[in-house]
C-alpha atoms as a PDB file:
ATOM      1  CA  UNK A   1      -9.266 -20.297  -7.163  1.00  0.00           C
ATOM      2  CA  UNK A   2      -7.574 -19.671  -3.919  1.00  0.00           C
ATOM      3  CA  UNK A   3      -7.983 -18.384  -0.298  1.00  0.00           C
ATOM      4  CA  UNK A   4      -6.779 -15.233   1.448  1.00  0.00           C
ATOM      5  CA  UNK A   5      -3.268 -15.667   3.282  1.00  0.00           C
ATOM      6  CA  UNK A   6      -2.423 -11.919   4.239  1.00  0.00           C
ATOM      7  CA  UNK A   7      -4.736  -8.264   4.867  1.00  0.00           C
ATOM      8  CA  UNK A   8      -2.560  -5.488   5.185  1.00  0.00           C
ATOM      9  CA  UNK A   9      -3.590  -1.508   5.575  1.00  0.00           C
ATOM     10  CA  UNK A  10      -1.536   1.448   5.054  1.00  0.00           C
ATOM     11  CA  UNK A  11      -2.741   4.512   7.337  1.00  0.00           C
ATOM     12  CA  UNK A  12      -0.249   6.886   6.240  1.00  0.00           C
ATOM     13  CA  UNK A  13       0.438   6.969   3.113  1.00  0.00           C
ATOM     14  CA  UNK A  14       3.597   5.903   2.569  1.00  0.00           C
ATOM     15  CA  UNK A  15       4.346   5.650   5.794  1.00  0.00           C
ATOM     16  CA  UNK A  16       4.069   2.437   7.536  1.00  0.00           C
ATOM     17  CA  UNK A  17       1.629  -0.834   7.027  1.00  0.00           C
ATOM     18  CA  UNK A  18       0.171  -3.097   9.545  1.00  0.00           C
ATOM     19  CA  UNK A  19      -1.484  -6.774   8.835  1.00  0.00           C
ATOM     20  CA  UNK A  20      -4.663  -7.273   9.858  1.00  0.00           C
ATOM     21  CA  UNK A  21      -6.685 -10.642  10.246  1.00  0.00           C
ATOM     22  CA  UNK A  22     -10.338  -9.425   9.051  1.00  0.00           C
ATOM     23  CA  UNK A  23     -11.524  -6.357   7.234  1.00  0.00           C
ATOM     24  CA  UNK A  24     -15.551  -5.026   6.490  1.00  0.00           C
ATOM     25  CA  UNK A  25     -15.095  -3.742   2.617  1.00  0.00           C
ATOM     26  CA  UNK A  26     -17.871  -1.325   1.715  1.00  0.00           C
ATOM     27  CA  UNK A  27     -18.994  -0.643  -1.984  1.00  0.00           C
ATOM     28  CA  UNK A  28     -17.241   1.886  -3.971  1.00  0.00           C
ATOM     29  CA  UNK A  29     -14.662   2.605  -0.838  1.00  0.00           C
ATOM     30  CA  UNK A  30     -11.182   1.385  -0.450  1.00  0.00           C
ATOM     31  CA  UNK A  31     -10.146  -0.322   2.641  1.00  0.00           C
ATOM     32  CA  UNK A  32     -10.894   1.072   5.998  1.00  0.00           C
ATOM     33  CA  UNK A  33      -8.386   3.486   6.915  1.00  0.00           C
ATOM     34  CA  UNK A  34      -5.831   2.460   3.980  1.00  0.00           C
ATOM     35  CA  UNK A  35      -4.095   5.551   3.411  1.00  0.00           C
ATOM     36  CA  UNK A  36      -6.663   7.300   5.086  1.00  0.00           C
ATOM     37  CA  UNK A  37      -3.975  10.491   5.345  1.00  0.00           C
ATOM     38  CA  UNK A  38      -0.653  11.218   3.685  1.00  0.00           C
ATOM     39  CA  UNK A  39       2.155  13.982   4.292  1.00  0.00           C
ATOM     40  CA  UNK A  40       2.697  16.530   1.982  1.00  0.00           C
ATOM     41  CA  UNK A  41       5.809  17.848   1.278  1.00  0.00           C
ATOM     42  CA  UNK A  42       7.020  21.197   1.236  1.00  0.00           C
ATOM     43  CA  UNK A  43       6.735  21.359  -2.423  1.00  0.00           C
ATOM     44  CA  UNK A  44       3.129  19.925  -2.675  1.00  0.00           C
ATOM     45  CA  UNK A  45       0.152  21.523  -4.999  1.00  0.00           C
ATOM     46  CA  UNK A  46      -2.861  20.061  -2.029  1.00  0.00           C
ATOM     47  CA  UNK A  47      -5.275  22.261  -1.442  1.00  0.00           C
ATOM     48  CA  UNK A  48      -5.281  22.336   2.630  1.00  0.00           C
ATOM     49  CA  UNK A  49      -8.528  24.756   2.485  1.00  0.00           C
ATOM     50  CA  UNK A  50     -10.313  22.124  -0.018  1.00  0.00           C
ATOM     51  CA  UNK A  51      -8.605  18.919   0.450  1.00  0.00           C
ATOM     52  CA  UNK A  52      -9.685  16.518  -2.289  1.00  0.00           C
ATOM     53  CA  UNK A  53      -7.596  13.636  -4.092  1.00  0.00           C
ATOM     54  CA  UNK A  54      -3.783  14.349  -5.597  1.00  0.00           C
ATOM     55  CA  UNK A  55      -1.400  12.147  -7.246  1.00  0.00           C
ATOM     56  CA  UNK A  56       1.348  10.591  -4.927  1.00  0.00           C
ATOM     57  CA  UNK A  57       3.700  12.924  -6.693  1.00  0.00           C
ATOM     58  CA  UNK A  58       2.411  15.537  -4.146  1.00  0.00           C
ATOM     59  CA  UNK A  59       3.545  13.577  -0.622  1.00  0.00           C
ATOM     60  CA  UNK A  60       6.137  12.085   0.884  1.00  0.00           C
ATOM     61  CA  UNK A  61       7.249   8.444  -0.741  1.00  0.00           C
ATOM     62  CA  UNK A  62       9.279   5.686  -0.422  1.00  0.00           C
ATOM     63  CA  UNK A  63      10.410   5.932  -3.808  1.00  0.00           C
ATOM     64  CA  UNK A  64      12.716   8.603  -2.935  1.00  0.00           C
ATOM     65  CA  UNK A  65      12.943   8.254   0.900  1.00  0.00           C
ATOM     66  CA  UNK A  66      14.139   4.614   0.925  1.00  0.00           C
ATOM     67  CA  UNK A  67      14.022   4.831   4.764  1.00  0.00           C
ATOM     68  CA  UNK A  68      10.114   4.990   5.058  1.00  0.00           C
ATOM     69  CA  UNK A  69       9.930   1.406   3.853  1.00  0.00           C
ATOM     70  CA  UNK A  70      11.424   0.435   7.067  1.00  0.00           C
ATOM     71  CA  UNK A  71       8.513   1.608   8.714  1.00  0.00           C
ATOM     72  CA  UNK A  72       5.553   0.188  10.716  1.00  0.00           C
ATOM     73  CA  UNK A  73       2.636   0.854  12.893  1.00  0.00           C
ATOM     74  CA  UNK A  74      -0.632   0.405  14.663  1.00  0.00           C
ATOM     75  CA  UNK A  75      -3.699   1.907  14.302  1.00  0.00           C
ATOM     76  CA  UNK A  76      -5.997   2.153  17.386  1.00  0.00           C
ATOM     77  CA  UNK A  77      -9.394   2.964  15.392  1.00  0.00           C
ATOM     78  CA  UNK A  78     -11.088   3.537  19.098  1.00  0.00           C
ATOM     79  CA  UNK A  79      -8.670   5.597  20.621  1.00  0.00           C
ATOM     80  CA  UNK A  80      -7.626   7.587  17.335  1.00  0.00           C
ATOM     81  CA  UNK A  81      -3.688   7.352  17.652  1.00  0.00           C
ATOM     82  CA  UNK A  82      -1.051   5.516  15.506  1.00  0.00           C
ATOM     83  CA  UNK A  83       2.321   4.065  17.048  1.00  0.00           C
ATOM     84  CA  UNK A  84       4.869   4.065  14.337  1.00  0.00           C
ATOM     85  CA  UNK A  85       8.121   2.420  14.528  1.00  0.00           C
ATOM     86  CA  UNK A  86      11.220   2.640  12.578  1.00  0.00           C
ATOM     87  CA  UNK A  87      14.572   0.681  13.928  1.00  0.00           C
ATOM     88  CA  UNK A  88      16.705   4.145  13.806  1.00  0.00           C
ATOM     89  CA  UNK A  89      13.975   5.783  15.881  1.00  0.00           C
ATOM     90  CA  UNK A  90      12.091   6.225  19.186  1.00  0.00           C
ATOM     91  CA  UNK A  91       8.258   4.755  18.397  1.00  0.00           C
ATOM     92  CA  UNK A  92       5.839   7.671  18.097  1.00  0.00           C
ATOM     93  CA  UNK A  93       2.341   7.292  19.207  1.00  0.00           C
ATOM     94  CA  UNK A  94       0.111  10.386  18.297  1.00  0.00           C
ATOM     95  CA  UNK A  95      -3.119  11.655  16.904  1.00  0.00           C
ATOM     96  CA  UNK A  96      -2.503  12.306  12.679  1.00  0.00           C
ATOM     97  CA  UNK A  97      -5.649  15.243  12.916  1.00  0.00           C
ATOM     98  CA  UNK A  98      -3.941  16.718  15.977  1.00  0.00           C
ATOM     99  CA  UNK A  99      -0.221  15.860  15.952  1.00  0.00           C
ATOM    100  CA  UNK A 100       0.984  17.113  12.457  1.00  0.00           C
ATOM    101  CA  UNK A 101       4.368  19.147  13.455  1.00  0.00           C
ATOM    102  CA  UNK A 102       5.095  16.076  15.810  1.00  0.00           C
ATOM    103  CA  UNK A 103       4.717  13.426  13.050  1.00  0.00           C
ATOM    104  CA  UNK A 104       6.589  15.761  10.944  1.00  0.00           C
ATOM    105  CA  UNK A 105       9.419  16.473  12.926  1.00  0.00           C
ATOM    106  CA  UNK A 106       9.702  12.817  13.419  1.00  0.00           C
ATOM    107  CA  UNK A 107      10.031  11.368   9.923  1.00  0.00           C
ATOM    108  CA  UNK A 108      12.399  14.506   9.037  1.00  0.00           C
ATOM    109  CA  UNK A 109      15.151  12.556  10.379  1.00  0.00           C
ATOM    110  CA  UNK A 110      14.900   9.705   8.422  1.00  0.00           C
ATOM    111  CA  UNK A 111      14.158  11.023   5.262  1.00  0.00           C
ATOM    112  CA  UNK A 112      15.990  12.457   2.038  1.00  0.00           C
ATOM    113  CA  UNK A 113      17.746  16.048   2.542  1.00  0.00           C
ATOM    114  CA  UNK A 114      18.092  16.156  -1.351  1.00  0.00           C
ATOM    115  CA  UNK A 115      14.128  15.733  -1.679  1.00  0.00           C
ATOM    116  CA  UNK A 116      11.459  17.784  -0.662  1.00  0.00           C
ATOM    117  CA  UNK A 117      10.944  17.355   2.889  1.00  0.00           C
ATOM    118  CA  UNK A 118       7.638  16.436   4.839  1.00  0.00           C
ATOM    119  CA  UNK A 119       5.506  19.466   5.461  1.00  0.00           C
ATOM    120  CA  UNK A 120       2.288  18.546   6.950  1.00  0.00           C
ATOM    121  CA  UNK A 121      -0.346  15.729   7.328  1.00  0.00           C
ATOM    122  CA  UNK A 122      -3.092  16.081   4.582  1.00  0.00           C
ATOM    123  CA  UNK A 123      -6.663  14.219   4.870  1.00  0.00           C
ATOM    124  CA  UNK A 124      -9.360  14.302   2.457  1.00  0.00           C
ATOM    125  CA  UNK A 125     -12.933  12.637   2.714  1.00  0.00           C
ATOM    126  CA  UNK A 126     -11.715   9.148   1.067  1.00  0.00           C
ATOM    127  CA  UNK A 127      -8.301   6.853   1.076  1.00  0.00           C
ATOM    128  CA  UNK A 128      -5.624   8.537  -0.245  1.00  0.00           C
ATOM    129  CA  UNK A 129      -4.724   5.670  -2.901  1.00  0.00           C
ATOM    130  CA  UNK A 130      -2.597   5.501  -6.275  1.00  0.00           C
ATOM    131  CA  UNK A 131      -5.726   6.135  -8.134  1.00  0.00           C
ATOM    132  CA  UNK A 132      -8.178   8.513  -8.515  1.00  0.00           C
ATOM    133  CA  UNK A 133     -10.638   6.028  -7.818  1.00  0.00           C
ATOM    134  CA  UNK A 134     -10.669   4.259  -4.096  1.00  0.00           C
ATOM    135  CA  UNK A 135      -9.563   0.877  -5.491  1.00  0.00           C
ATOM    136  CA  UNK A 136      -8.107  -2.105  -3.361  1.00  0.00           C
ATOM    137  CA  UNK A 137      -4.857  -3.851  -4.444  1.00  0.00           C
ATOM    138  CA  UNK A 138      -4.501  -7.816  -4.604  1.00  0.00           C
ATOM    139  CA  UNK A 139      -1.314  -9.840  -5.298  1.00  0.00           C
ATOM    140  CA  UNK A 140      -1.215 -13.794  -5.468  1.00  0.00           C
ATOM    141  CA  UNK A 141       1.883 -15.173  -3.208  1.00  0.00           C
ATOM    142  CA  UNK A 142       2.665 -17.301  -6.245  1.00  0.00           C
ATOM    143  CA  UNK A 143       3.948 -14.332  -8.738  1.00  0.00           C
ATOM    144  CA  UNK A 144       5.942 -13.179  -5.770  1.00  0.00           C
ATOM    145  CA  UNK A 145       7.386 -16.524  -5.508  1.00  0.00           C
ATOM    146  CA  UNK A 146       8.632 -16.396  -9.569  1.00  0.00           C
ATOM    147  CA  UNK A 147       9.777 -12.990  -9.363  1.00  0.00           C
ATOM    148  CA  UNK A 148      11.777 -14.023  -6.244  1.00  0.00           C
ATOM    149  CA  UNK A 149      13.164 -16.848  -8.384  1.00  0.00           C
ATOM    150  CA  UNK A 150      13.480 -15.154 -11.697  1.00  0.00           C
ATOM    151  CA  UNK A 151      15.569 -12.850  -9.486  1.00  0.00           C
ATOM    152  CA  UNK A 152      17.195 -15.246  -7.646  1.00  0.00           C
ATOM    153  CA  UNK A 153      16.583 -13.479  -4.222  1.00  0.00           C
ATOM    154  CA  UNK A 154      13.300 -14.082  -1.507  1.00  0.00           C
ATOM    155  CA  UNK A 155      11.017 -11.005  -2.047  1.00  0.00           C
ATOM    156  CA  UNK A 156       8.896  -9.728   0.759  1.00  0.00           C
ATOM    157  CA  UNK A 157       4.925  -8.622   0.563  1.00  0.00           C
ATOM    158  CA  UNK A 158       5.653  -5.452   2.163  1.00  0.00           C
ATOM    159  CA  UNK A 159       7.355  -4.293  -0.964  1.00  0.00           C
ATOM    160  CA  UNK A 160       4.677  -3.683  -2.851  1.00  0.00           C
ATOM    161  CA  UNK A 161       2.550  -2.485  -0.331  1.00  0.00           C
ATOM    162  CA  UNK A 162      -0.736  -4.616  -1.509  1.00  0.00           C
ATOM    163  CA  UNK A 163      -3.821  -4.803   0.463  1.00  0.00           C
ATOM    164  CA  UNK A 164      -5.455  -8.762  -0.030  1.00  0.00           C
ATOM    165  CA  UNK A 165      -2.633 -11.107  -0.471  1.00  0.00           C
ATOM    166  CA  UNK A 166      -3.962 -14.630  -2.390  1.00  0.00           C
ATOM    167  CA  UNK A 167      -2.348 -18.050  -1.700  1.00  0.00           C
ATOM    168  CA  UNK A 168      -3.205 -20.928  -4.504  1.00  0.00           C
ATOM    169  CA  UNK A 169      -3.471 -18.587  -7.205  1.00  0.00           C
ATOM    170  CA  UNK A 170      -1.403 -19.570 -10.596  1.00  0.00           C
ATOM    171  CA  UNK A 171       1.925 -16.828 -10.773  1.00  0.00           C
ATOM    172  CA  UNK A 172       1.030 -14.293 -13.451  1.00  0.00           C
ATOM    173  CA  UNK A 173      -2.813 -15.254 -13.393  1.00  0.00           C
ATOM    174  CA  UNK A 174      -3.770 -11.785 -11.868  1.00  0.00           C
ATOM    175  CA  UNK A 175      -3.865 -10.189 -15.502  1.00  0.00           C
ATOM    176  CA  UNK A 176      -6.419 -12.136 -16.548  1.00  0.00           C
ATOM    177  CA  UNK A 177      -8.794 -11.424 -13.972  1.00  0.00           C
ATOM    178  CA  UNK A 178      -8.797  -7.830 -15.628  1.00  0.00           C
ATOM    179  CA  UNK A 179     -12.528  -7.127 -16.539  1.00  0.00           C
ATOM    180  CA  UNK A 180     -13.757  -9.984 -13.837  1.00  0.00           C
ATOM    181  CA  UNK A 181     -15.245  -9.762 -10.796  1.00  0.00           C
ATOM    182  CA  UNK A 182     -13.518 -11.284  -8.501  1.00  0.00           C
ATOM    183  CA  UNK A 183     -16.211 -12.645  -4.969  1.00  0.00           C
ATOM    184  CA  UNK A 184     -13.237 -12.910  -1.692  1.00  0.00           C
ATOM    185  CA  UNK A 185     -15.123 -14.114   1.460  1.00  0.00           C
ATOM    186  CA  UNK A 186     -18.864 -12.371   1.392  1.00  0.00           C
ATOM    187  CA  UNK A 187     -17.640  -8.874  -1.102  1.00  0.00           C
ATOM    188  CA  UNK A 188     -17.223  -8.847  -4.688  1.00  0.00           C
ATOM    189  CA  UNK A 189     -14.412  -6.600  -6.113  1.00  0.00           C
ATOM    190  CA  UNK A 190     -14.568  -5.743  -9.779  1.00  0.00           C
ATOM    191  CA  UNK A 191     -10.735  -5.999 -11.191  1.00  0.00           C
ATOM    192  CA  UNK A 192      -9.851  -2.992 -13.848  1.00  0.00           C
ATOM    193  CA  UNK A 193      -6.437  -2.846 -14.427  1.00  0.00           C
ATOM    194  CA  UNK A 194      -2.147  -3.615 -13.404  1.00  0.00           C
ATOM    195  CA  UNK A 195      -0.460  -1.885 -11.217  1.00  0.00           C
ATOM    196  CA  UNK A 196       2.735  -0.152 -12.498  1.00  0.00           C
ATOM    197  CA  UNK A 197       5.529  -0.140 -10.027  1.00  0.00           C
ATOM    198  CA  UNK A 198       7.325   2.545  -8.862  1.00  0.00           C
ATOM    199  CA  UNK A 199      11.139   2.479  -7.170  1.00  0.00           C
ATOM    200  CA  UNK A 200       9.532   1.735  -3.581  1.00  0.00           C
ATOM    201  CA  UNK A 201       9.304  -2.264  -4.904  1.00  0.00           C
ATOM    202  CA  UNK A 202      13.432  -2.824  -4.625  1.00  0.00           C
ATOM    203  CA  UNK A 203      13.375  -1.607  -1.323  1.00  0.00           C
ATOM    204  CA  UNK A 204      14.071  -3.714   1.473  1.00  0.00           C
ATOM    205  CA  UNK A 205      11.583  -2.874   3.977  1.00  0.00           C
ATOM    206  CA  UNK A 206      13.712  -4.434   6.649  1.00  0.00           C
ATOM    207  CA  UNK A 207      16.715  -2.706   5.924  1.00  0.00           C
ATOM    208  CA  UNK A 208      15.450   0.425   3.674  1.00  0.00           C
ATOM    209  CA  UNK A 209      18.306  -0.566   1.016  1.00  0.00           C
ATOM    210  CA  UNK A 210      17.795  -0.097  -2.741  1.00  0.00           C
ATOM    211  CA  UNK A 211      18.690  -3.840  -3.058  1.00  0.00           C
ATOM    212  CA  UNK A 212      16.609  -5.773  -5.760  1.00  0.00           C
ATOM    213  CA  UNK A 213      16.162  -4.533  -9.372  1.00  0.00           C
ATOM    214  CA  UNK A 214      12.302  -5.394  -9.453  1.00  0.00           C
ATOM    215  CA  UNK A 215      11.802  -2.907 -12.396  1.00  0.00           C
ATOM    216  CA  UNK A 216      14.427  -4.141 -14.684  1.00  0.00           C
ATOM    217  CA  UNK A 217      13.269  -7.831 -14.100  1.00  0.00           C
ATOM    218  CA  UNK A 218       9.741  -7.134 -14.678  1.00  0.00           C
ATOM    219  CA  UNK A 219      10.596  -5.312 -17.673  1.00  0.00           C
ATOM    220  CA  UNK A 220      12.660  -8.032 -18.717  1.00  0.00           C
ATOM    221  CA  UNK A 221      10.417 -10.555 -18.648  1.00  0.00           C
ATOM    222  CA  UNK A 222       6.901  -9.265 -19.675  1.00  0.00           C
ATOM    223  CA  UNK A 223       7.920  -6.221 -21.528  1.00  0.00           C
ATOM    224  CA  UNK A 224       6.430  -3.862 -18.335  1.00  0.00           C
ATOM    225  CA  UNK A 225       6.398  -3.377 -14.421  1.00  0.00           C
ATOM    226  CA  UNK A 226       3.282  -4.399 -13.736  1.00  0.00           C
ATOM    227  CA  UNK A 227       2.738  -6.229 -10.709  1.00  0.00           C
ATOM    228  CA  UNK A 228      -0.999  -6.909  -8.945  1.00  0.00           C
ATOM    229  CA  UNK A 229      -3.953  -5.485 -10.028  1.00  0.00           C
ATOM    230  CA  UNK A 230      -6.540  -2.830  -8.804  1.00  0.00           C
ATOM    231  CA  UNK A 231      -9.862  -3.560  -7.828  1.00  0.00           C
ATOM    232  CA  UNK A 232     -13.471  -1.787  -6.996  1.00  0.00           C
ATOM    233  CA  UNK A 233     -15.402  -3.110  -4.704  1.00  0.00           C
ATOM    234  CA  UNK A 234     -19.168  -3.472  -5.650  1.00  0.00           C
ATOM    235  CA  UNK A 235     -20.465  -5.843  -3.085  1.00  0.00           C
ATOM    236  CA  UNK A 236     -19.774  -5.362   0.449  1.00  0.00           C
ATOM    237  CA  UNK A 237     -19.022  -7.824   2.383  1.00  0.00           C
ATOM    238  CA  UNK A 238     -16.352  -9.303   4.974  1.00  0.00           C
ATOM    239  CA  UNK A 239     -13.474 -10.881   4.157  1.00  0.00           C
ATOM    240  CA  UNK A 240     -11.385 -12.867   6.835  1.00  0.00           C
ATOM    241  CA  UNK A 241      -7.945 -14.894   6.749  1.00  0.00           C
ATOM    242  CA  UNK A 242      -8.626 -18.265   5.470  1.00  0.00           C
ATOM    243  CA  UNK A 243     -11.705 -16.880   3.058  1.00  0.00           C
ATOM    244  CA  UNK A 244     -12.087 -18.611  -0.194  1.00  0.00           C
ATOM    245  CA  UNK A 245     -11.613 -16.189  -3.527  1.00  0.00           C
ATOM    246  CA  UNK A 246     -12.516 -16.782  -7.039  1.00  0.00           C
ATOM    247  CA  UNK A 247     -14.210 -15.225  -9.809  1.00  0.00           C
ATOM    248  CA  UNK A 248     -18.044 -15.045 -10.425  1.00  0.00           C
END
């Protein structure tokens, strides 16, 4: 099997990544502060007075606010704040559980007019991820390298905004893991199923252009736009840069 060459966590949802070098996964819980809030927009169903889990359809995305792929930050877990940067704008360092009308009025300038706009930061008690359950995403640097040849273009990680990036893997070898469990340093995640991509993937997260048809490709080749797979975790354990993965 292979070894783990990248860690990345999401703290907003949709809204800026950072790489990290280690990470402490805990059974039945996504990663630590991955998409630990989101913003809802002004057209959102959330439940502010009972926050629970919604569908990304209810916050702010890249998939229609291309800009927000340009987007990155820092998360200071002891001091509580988050400095995000975007090339267009003036870094923002604030407090998501104290600072929503800041953060808001902040990414209002870089996103979509024609879409709804951000409204205000929403928590809940668990990661705010694609699924209903808190899963963990993991990609294998080899697909991306095929896809980036089948397309005839270098694709970046940050696309696809994965959390445990694999180098030695065999491209297109996640699918079968589907059903396994997979161990990755000292935690075991259980894999259940693809993940179907959205619009953010032809992003450029360096320039926030629309520039590489990852959807049509996919389709094209395997009949779908699945890319990655989702995991549970159901052994905790750490899991460093360098760690060895394969499937138990």
């Amino acid at each position: 099997m292979g070894t783990v060459a990248n860690l990345w966590r999401h703290p907003i949802k949709g809204v800026g990544r950072e790489e990290l070098k280690n990470v402490v996964l805990e059974n039945g819980r996504c990663m630590p502060m991955d998409r630990n809030w989101a913003i809802a927009h002004e057209n959102s169903k959330v439940s502010f007075e009972d926050p629970k889990w919604a569908s990304c359809i209810n916050f702010v995305r890249a998939a229609s606010n291309y800009e927000l792929m340009a987007i990155s930050s820092y998360l200071d877990e002891e001091l509580g704040l988050i400095t995000l940067k975007h090339p267009k704008l003036k870094d923002l360092t604030i407090d998501p559980d104290k600072d929503s009308n800041e953060l808001i009025k902040w990414l209002i300038q870089v996103c979509n007019p024609k879409r709804s706009l951000p409204f205000k930061v929403f928590k809940t008690n668990r990661g705010i991820t694609d699924t209903s359950t808190q899963t963990i995403s993991i990609h294998a640097n080899a697909t991306l390298e095929e896809l980036s040849k089948s397309m005839n273009k270098p694709l970046d990680q940050r696309r696809f905004r994965g959390n445990i990036w694999l180098n030695g893997e065999t491209a297109w070898s996640e699918f079968n893991w589907i059903g396994k469990v997979m161990r990755i340093g000292t935690a075991e995640i259980e894999i259940i199923e693809p993940i179907e991509r959205c619009m953010a993937t032809t992003i450029d997260p360096e320039t926030a252009i629309s520039d590489a048809d990852t959807l049509h490709t996919l389709n094209k080749i395997h009949g779908h736009q699945n890319f990655g797979v989702f995991g549970i975790v159901s052994k905790s354990g750490y899991i460093n840069i360098g760690d060895k993965a394969e499937l138990v």
